[in-house]
C-alpha atoms as a PDB file:
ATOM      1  CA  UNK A   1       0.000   0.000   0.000  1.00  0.00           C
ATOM      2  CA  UNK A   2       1.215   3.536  -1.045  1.00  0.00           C
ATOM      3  CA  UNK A   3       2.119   6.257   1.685  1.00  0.00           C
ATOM      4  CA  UNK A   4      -0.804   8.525   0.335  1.00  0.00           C
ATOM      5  CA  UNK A   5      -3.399   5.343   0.375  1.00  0.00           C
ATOM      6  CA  UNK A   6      -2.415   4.585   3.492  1.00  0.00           C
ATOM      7  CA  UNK A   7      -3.037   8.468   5.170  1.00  0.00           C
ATOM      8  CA  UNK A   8      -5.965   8.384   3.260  1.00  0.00           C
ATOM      9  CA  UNK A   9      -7.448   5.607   4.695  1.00  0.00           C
ATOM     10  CA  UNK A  10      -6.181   6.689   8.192  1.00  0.00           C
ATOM     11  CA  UNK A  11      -7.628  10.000   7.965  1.00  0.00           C
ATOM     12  CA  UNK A  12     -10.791   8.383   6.814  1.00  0.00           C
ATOM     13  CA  UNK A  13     -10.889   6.190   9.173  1.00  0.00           C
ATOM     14  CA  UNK A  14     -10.382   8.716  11.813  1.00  0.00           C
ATOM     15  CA  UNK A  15     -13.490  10.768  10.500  1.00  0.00           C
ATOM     16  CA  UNK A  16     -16.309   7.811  10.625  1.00  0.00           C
ATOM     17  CA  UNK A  17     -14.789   6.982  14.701  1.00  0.00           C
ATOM     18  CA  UNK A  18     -13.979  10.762  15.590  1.00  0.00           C
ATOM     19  CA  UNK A  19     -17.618  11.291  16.065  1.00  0.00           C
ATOM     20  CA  UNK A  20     -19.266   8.102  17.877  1.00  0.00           C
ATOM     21  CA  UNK A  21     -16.273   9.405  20.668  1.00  0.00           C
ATOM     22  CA  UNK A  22     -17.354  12.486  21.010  1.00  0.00           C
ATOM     23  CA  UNK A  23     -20.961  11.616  20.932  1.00  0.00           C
ATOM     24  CA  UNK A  24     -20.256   8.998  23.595  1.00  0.00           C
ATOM     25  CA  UNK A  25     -17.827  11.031  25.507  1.00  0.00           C
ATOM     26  CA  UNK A  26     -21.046  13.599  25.913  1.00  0.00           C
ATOM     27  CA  UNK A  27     -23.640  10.802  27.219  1.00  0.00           C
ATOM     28  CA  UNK A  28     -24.014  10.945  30.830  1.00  0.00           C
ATOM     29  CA  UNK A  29     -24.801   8.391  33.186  1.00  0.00           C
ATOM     30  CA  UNK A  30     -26.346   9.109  36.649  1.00  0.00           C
ATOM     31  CA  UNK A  31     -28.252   6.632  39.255  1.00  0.00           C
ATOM     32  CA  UNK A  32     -31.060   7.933  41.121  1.00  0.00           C
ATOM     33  CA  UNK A  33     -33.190   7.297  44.222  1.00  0.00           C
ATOM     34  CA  UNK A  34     -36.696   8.135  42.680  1.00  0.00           C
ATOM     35  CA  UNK A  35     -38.780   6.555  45.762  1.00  0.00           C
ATOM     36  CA  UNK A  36     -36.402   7.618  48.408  1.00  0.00           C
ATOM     37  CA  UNK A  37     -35.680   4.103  49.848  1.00  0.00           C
ATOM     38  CA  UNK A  38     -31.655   5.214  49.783  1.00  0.00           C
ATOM     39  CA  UNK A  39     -31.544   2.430  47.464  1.00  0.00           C
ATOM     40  CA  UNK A  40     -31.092   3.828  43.631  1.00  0.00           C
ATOM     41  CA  UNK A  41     -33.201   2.057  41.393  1.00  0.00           C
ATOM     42  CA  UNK A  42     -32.837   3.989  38.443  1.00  0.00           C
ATOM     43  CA  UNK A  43     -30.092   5.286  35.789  1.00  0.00           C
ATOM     44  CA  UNK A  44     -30.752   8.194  33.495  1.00  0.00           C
ATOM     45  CA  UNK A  45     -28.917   8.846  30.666  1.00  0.00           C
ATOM     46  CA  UNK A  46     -28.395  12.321  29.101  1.00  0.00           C
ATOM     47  CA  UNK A  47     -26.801  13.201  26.449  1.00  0.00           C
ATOM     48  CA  UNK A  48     -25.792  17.596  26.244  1.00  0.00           C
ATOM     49  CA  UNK A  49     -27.554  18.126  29.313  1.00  0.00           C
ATOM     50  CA  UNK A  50     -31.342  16.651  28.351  1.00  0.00           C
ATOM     51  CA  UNK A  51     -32.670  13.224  29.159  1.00  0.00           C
ATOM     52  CA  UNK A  52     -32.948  10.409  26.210  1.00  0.00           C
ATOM     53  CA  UNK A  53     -33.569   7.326  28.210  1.00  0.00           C
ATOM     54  CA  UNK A  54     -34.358   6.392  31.954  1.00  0.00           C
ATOM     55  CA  UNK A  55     -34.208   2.586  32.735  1.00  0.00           C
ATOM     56  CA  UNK A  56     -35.275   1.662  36.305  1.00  0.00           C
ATOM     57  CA  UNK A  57     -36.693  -1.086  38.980  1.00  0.00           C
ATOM     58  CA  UNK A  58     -39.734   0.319  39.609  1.00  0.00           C
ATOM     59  CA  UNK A  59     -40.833  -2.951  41.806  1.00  0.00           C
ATOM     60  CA  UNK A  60     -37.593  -3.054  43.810  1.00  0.00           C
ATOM     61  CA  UNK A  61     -36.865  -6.546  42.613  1.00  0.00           C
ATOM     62  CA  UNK A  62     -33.210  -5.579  41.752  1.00  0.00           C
ATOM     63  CA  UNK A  63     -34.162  -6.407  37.720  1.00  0.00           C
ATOM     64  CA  UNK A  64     -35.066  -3.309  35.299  1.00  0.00           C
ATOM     65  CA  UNK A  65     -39.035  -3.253  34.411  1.00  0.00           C
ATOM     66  CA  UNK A  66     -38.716   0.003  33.033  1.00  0.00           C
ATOM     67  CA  UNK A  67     -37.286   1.889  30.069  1.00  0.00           C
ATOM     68  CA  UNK A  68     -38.181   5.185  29.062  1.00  0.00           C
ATOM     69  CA  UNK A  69     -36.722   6.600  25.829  1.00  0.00           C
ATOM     70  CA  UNK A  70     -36.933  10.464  25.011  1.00  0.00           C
ATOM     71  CA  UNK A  71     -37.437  12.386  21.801  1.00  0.00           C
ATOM     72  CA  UNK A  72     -34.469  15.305  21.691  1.00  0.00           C
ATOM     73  CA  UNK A  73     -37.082  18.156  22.514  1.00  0.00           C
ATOM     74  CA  UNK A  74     -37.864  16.011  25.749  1.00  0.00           C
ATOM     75  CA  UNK A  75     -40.737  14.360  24.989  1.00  0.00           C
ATOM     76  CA  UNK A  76     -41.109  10.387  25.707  1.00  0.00           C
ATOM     77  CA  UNK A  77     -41.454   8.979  22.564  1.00  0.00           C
ATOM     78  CA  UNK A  78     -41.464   5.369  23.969  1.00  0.00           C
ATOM     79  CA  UNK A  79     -41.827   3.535  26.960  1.00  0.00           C
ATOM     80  CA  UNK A  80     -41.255  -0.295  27.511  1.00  0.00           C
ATOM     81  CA  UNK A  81     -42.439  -2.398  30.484  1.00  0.00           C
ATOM     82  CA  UNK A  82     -41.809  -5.693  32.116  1.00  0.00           C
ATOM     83  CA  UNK A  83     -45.739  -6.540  33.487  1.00  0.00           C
ATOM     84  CA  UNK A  84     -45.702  -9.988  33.616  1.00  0.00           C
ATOM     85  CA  UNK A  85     -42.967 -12.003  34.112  1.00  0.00           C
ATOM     86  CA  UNK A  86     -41.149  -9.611  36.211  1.00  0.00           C
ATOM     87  CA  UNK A  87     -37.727 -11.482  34.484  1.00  0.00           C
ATOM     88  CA  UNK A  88     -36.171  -7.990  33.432  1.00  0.00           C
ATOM     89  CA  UNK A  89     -36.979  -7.854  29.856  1.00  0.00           C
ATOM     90  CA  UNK A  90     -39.873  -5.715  28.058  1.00  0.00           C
ATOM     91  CA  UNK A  91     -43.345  -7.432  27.269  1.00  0.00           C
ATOM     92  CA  UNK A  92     -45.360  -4.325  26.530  1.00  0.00           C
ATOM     93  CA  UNK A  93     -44.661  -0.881  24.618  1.00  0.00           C
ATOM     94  CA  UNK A  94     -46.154   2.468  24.242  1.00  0.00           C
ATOM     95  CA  UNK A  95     -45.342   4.546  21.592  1.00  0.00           C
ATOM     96  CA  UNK A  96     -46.029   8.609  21.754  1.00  0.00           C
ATOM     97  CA  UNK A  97     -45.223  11.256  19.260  1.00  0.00           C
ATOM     98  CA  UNK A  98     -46.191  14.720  20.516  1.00  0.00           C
ATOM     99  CA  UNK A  99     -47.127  13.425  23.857  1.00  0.00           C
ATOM    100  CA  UNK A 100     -49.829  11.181  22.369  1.00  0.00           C
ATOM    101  CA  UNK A 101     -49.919   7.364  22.409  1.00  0.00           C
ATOM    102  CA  UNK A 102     -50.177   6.262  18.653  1.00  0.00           C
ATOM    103  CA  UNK A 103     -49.315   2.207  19.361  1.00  0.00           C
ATOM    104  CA  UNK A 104     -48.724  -0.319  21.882  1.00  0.00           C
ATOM    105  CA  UNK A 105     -47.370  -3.926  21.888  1.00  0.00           C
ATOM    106  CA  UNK A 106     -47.887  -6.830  23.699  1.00  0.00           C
ATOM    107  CA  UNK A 107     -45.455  -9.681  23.761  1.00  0.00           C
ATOM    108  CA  UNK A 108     -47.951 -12.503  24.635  1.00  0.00           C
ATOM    109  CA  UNK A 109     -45.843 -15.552  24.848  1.00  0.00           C
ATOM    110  CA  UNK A 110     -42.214 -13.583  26.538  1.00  0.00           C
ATOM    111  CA  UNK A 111     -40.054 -14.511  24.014  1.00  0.00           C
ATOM    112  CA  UNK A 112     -38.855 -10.436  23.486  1.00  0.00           C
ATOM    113  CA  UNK A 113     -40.569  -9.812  20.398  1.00  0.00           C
ATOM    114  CA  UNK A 114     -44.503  -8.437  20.316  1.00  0.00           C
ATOM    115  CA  UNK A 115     -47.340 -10.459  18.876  1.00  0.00           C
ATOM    116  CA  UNK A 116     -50.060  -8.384  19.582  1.00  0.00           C
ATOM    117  CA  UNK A 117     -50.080  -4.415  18.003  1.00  0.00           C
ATOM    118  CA  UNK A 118     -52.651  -1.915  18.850  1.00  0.00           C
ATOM    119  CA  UNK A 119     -53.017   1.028  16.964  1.00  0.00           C
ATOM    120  CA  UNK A 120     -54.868   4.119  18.128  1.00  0.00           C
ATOM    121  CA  UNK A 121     -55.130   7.942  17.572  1.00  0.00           C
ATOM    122  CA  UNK A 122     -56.230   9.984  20.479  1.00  0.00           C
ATOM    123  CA  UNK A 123     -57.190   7.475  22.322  1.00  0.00           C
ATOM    124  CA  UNK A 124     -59.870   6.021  19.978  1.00  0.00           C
ATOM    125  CA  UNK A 125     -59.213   2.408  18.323  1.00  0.00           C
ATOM    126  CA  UNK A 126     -58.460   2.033  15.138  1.00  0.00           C
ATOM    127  CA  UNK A 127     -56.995  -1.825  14.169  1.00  0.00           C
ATOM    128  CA  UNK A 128     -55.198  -4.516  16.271  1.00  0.00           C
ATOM    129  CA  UNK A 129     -52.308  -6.624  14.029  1.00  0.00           C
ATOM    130  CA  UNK A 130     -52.381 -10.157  15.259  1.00  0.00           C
ATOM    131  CA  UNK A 131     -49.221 -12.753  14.995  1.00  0.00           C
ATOM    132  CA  UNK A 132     -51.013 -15.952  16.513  1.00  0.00           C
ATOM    133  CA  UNK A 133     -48.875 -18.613  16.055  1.00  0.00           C
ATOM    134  CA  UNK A 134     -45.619 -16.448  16.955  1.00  0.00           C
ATOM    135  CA  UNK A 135     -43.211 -16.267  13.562  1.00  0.00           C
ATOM    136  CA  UNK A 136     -42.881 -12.482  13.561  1.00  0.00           C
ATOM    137  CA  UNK A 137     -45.411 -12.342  10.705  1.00  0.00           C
ATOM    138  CA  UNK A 138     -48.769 -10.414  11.864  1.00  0.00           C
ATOM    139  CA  UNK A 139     -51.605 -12.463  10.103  1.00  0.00           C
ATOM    140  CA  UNK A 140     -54.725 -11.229  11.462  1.00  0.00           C
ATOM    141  CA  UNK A 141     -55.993  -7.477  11.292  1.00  0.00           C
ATOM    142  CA  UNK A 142     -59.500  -6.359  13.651  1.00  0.00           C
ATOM    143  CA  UNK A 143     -59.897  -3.179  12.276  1.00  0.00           C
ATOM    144  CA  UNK A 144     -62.573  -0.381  14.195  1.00  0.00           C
ATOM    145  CA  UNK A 145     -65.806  -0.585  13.261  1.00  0.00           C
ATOM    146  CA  UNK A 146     -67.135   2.203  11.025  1.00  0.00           C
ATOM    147  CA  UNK A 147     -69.810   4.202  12.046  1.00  0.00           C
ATOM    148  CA  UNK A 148     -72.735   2.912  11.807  1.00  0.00           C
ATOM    149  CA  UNK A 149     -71.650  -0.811  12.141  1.00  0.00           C
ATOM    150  CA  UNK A 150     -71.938  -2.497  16.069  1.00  0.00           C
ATOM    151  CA  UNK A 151     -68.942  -4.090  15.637  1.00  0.00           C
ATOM    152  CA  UNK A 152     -70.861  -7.640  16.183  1.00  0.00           C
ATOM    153  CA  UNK A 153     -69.606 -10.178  13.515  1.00  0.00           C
ATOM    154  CA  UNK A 154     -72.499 -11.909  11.743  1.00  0.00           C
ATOM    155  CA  UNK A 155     -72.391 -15.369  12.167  1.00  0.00           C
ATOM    156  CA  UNK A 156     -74.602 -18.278  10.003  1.00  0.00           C
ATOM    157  CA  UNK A 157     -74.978 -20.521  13.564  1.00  0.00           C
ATOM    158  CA  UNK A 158     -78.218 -21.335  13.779  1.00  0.00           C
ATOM    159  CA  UNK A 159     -80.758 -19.136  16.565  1.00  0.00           C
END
């Protein structure tokens, strides 16, 4: 390899990893007591003095069941919680944009991944996106029902 290549691919190389230092150099880590137990149960990350994710134990069982992720005007944009199992990984998310929920997700068999998404807009239904048998393909759709419709599927069983 040439003396030029080789400062060329030096110099690009220090341009792509120049920034992810800085950028992680500027991310700030700091534990918190947010129930005042003396015990702290939470870390929040900030990044150039705001907040972009808080990950705690909410339940004091030493394992995270919370993360909280935050747009870069502040806003939570999602928020992922360990309901079930209590095992320290996520089973349901809520997505927001502009404060408002748009979608959440259900992981209904704990394997990490959702099966179940709800979509909504201002907190009025508008479809669910089924995977029932769990292959990260969402079969089934139960969209709202339009107006004028019950919602009541009709059914040729007889009366």
């Amino acid at each position: 390899m040439t003396r030029k290549r080789c400062g060329r691919l030096l110099f690009l190389t220090a341009a792509l990893l120049l920034p992810a230092a800085f950028a992680w150099a500027a991310q700030k880590v700091e534990e918190k007591d947010r129930d005042g137990d003396g015990r702290r149960e939470s870390k929040v990350y900030s990044e150039n003095g705001k907040t972009v994710r808080i990950v705690a134990d909410v339940d004091g069982d030493g394992k995270a069941d919370l993360w909280e992720d935050y747009e870069p005007g502040g806003a939570v944009k999602t928020i992922a919680r360990d309901r079930a199992r209590h095992d320290g990984k996520p089973d349901y998310w809520v997505y927001l944009s502009s404060g408002r929920i748009y979608r959440r997700d259900y992981d209904r068999n704990f394997d990490g991944k959702p099966d179940l998404k709800s979509f909504e807009d201002n907190h009025r239904f508008l479809r669910k996106e089924y995977d029932d048998n769990f292959d990260g393909k969402f079969e089934r759709t139960v969209k709202s029902p339009q107006r004028g419709e019950t919602g009541i599927a009709r059914t040729s069983a007889p009366k």
